[in-house]
PDB file of N, CA and C in Angstrom:
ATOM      1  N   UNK A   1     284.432  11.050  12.779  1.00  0.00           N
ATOM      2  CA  UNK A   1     285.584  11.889  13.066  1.00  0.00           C
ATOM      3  C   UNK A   1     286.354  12.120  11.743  1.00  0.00           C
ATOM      4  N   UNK A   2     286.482  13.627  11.238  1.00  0.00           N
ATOM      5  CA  UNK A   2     287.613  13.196  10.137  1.00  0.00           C
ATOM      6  C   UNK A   2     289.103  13.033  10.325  1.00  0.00           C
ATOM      7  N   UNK A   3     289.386  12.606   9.028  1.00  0.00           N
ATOM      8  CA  UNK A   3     290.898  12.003   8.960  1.00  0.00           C
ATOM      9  C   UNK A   3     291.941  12.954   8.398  1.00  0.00           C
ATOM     10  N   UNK A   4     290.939  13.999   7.681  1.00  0.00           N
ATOM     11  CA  UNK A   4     291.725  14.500   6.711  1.00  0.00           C
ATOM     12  C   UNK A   4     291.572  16.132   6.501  1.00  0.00           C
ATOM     13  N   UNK A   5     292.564  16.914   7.079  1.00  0.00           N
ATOM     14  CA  UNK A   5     292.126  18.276   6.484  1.00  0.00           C
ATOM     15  C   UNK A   5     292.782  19.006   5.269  1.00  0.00           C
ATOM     16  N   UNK A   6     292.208  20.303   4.933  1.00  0.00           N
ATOM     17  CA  UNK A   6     291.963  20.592   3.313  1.00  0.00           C
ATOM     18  C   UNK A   6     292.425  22.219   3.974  1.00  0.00           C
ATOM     19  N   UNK A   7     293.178  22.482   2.790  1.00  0.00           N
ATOM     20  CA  UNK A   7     293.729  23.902   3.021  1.00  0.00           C
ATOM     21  C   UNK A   7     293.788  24.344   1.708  1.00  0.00           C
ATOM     22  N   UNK A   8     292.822  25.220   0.705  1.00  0.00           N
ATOM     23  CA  UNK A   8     292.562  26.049  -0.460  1.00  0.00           C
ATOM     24  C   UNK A   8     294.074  26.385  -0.604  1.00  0.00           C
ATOM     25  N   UNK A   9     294.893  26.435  -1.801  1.00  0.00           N
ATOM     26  CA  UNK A   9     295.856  27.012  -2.081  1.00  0.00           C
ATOM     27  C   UNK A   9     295.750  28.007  -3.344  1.00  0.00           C
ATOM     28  N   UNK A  10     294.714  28.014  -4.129  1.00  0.00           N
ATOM     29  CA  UNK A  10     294.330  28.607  -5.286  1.00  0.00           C
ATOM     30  C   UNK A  10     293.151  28.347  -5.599  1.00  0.00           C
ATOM     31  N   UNK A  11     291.984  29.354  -6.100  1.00  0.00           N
ATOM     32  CA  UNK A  11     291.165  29.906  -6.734  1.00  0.00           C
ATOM     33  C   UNK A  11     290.827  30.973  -7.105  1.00  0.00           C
ATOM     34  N   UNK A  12     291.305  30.818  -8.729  1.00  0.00           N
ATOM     35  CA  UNK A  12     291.277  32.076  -9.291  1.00  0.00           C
ATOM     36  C   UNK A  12     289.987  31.821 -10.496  1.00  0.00           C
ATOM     37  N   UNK A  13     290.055  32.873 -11.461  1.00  0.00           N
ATOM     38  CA  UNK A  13     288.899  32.759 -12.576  1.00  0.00           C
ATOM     39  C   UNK A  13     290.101  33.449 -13.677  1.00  0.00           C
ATOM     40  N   UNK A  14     289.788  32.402 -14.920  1.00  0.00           N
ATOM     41  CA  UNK A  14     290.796  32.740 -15.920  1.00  0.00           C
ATOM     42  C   UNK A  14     290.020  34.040 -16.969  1.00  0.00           C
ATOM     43  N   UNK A  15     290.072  34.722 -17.400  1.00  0.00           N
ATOM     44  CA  UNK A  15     289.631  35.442 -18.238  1.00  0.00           C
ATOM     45  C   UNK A  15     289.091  35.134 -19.415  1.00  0.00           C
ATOM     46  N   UNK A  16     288.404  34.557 -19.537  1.00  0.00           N
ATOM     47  CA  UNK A  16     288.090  33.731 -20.150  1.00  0.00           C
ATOM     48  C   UNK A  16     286.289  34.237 -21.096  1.00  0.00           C
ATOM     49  N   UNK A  17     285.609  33.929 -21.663  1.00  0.00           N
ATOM     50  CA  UNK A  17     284.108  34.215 -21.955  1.00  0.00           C
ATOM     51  C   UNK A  17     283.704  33.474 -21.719  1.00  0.00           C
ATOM     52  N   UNK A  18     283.443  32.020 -21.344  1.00  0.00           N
ATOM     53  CA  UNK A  18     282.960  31.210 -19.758  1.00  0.00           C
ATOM     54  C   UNK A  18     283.304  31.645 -18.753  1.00  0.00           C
ATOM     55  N   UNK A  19     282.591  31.094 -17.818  1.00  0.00           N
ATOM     56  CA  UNK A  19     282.740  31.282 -16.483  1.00  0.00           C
ATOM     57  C   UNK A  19     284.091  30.381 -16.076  1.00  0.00           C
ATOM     58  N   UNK A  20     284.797  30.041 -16.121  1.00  0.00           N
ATOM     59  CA  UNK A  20     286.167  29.204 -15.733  1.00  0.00           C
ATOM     60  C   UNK A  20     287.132  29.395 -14.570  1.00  0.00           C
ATOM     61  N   UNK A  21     287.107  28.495 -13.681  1.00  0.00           N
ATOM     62  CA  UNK A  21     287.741  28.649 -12.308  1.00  0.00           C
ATOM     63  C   UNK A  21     289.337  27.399 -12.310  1.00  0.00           C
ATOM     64  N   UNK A  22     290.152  28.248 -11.904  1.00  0.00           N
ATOM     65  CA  UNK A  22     291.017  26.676 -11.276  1.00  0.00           C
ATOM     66  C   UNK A  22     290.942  27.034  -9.848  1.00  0.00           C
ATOM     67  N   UNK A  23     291.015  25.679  -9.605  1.00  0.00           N
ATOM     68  CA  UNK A  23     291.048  25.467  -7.727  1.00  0.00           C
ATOM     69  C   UNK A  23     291.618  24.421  -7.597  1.00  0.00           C
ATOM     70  N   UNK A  24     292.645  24.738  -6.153  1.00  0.00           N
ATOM     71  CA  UNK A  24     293.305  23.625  -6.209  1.00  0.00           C
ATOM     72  C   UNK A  24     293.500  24.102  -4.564  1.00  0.00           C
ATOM     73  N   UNK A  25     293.775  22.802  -4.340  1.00  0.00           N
ATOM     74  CA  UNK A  25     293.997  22.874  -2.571  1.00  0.00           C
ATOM     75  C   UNK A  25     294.430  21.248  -2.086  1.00  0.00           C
ATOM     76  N   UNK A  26     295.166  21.601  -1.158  1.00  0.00           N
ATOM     77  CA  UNK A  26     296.055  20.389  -0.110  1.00  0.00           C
ATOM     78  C   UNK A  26     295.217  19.595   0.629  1.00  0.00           C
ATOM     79  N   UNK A  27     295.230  18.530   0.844  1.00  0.00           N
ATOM     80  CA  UNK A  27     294.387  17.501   1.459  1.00  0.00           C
ATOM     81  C   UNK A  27     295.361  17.059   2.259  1.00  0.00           C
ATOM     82  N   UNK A  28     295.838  16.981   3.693  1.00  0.00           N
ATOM     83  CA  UNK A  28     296.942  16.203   4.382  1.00  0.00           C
ATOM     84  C   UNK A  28     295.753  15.478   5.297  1.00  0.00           C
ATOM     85  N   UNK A  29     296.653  14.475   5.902  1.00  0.00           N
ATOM     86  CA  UNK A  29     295.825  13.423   7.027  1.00  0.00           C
ATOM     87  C   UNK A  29     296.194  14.024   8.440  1.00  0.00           C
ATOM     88  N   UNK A  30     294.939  13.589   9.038  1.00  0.00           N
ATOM     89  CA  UNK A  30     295.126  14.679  10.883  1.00  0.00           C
ATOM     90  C   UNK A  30     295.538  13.100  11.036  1.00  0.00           C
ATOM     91  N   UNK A  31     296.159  13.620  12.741  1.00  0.00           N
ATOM     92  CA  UNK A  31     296.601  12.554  13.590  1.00  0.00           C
ATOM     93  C   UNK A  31     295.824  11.304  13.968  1.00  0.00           C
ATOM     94  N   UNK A  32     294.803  11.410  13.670  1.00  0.00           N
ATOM     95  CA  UNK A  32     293.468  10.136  13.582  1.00  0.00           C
ATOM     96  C   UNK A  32     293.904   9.224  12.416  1.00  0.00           C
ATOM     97  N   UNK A  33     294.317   9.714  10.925  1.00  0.00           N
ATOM     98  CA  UNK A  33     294.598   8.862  10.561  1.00  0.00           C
ATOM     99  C   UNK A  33     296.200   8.710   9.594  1.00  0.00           C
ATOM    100  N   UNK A  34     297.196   8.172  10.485  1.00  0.00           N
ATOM    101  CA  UNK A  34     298.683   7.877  10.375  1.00  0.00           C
ATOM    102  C   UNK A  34     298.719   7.642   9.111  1.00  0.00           C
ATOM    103  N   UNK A  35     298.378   6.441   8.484  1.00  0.00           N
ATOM    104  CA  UNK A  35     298.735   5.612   7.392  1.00  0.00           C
ATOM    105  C   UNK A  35     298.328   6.490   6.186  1.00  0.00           C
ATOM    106  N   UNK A  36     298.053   7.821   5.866  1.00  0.00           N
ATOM    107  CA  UNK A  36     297.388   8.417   4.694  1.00  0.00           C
ATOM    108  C   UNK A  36     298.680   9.161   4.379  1.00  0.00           C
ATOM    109  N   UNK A  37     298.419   9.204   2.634  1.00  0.00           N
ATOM    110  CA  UNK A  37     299.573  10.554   3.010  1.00  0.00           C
ATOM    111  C   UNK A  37     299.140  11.649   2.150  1.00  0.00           C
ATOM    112  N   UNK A  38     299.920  12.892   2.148  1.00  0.00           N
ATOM    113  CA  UNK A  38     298.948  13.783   1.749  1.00  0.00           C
ATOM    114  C   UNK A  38     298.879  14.409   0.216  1.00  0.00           C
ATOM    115  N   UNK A  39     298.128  15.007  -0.284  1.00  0.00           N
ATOM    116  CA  UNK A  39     298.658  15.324  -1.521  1.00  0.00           C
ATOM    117  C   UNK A  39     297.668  16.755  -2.070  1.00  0.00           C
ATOM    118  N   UNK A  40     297.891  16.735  -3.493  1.00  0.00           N
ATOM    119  CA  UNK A  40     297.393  18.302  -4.114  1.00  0.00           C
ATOM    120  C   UNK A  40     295.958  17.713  -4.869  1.00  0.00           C
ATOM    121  N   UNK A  41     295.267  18.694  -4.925  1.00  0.00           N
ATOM    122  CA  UNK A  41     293.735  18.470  -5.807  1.00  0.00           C
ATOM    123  C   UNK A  41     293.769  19.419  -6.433  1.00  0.00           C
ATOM    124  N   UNK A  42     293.865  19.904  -7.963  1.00  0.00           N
ATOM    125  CA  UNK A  42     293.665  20.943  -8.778  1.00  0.00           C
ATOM    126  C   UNK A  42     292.753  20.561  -9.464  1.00  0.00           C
ATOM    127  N   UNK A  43     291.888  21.842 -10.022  1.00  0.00           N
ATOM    128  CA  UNK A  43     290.677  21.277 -10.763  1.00  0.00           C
ATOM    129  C   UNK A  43     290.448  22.717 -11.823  1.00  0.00           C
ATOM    130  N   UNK A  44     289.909  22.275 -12.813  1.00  0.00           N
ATOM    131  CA  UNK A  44     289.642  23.918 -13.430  1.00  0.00           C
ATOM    132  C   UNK A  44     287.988  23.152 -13.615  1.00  0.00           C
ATOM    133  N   UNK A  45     287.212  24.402 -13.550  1.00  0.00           N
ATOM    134  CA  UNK A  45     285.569  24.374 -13.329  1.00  0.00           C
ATOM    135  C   UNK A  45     285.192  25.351 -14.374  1.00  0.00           C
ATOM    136  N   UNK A  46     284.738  25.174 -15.579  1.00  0.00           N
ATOM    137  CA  UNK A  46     283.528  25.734 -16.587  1.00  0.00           C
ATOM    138  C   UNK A  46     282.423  25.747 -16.895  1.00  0.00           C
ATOM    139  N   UNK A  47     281.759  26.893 -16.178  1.00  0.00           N
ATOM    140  CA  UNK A  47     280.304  26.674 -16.415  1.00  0.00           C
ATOM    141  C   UNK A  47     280.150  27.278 -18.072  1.00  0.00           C
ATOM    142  N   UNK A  48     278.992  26.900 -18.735  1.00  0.00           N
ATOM    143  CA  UNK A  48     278.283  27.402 -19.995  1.00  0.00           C
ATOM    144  C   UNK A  48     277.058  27.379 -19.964  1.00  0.00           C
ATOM    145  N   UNK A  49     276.013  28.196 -19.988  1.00  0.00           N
ATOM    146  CA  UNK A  49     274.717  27.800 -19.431  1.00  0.00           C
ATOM    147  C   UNK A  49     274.748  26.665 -18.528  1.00  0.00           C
ATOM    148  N   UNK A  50     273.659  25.921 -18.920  1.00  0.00           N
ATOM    149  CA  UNK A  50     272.965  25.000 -17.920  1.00  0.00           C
ATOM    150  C   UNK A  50     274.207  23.415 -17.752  1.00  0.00           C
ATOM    151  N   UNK A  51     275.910  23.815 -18.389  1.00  0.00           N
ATOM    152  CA  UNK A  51     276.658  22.620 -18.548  1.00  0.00           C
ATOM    153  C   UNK A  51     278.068  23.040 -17.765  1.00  0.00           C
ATOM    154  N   UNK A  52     277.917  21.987 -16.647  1.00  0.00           N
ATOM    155  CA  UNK A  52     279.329  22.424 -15.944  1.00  0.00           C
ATOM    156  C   UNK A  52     280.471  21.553 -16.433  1.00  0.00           C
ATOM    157  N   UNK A  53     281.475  21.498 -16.707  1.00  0.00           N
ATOM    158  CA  UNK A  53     282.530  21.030 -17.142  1.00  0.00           C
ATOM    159  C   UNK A  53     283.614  21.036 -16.263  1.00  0.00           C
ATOM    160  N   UNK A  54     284.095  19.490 -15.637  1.00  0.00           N
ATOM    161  CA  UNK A  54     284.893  19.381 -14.620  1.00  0.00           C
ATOM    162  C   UNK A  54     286.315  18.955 -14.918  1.00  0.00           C
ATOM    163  N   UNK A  55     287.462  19.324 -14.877  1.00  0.00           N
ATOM    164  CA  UNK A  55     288.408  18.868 -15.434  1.00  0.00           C
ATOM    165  C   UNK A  55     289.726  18.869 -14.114  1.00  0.00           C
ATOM    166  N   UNK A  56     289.928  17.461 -14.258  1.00  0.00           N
ATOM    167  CA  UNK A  56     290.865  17.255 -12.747  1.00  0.00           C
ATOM    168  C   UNK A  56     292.219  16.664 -13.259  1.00  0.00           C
ATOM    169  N   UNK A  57     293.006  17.278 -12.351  1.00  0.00           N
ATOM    170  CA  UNK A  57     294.259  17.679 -12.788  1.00  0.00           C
ATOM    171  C   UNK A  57     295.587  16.123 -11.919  1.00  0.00           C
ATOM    172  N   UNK A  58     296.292  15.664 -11.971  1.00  0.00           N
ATOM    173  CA  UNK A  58     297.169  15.058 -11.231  1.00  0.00           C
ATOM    174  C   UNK A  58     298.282  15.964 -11.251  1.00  0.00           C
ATOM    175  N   UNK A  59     298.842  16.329  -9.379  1.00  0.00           N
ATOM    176  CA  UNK A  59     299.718  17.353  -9.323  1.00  0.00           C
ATOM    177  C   UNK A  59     300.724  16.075  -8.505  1.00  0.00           C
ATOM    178  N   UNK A  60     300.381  15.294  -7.501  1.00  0.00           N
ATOM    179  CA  UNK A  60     301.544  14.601  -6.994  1.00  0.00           C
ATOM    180  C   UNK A  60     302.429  13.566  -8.013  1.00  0.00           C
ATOM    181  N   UNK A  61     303.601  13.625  -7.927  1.00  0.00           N
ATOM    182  CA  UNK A  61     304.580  12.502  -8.784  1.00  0.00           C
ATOM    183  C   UNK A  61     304.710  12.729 -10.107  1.00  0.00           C
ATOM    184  N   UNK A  62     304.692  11.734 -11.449  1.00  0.00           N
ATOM    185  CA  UNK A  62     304.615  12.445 -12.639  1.00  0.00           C
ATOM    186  C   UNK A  62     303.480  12.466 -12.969  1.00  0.00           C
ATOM    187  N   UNK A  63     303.392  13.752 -13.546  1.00  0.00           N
ATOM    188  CA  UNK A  63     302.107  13.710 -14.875  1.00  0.00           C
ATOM    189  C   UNK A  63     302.009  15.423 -14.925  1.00  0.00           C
ATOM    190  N   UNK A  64     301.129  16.271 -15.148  1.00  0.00           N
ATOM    191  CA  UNK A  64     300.963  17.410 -15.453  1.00  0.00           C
ATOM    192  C   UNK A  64     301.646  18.231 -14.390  1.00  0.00           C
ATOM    193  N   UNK A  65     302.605  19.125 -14.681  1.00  0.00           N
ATOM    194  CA  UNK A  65     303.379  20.322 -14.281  1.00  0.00           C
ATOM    195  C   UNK A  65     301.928  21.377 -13.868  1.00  0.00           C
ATOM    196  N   UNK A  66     302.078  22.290 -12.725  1.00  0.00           N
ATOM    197  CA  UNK A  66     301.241  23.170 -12.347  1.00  0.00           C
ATOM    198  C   UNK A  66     300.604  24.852 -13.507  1.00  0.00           C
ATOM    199  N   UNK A  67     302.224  24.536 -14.437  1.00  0.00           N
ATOM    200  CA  UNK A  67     302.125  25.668 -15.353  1.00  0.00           C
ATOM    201  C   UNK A  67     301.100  25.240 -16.375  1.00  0.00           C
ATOM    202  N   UNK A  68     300.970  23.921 -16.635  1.00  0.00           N
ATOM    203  CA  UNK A  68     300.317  23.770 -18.066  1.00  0.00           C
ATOM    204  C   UNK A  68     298.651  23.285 -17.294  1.00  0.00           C
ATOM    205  N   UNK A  69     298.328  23.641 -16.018  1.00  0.00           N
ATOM    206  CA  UNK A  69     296.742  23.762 -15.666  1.00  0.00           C
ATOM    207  C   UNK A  69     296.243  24.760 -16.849  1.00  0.00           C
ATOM    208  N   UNK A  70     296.647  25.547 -16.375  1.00  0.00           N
ATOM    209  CA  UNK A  70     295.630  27.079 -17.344  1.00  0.00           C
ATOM    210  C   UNK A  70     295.489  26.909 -18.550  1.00  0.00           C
ATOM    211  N   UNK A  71     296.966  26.452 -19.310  1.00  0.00           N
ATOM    212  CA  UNK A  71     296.599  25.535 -20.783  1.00  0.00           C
ATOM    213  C   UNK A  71     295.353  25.023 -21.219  1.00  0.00           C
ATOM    214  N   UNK A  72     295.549  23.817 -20.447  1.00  0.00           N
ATOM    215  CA  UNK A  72     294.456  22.743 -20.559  1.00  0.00           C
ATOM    216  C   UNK A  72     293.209  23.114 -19.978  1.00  0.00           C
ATOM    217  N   UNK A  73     293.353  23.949 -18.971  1.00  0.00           N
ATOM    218  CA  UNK A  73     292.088  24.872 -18.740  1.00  0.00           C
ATOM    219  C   UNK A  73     291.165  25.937 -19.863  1.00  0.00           C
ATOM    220  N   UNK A  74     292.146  26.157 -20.460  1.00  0.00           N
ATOM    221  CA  UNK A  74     291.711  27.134 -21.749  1.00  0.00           C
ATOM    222  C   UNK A  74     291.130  26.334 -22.691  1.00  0.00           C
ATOM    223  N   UNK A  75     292.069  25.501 -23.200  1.00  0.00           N
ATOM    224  CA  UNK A  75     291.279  24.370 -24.066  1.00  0.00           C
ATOM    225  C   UNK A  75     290.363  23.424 -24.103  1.00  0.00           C
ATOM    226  N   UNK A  76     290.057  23.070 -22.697  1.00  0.00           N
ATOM    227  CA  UNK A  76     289.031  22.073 -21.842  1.00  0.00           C
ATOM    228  C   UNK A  76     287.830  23.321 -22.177  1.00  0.00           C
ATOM    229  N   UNK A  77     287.810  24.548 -21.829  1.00  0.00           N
ATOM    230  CA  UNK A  77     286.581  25.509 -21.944  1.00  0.00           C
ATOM    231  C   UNK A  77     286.288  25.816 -23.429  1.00  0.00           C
ATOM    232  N   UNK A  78     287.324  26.024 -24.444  1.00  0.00           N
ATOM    233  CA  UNK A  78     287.157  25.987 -25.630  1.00  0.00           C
ATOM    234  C   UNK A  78     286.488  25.134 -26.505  1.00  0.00           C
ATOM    235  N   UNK A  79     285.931  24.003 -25.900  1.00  0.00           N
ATOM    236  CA  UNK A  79     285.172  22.898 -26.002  1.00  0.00           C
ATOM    237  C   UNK A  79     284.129  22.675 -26.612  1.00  0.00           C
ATOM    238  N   UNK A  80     283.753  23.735 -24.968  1.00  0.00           N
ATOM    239  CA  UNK A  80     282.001  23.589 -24.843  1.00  0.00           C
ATOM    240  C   UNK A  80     281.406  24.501 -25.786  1.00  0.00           C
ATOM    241  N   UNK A  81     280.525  23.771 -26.436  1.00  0.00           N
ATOM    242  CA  UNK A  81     279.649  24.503 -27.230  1.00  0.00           C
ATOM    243  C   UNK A  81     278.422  24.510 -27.133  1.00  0.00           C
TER     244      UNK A  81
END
């Protein structure tokens, strides 16, 4: 049974000359399971040929602001070589 449903809040593709996606979406807990609580998953995704590049973001409490994803998204793809 799951515990937990997921609601997409963003996926876009940055303009980028990789292929580069952020996605990010809500994870809350269904009534099966009380004790969870819920939170954000952002991710920016770079493919380059045959090399995917996963870069995951912390959106609940402190640490990275939602504005500086695409930043670090740009520079995380600027990478790959």
């Amino acid at each position: 049974m799951p515990t937990h449903a997921r609601k997409l809040t963003e996926n876009r593709t940055l303009p980028l000359g990789d292929a580069t996606a952020i996605v990010r979406w809500y994870d809350y807990p269904l009534p099966s399971d009380p004790g969870s609580e819920p939170g954000g998953f952002p991710y920016a995704v770079t493919r380059k040929g045959n090399v995917v590049s996963v870069l995951a973001f912390r959106e609940m409490g402190d640490g990275v602001r939602p504005a500086t994803f695409e930043k670090l998204a740009r520079a995380a793809a600027g990478r790959l070589g």
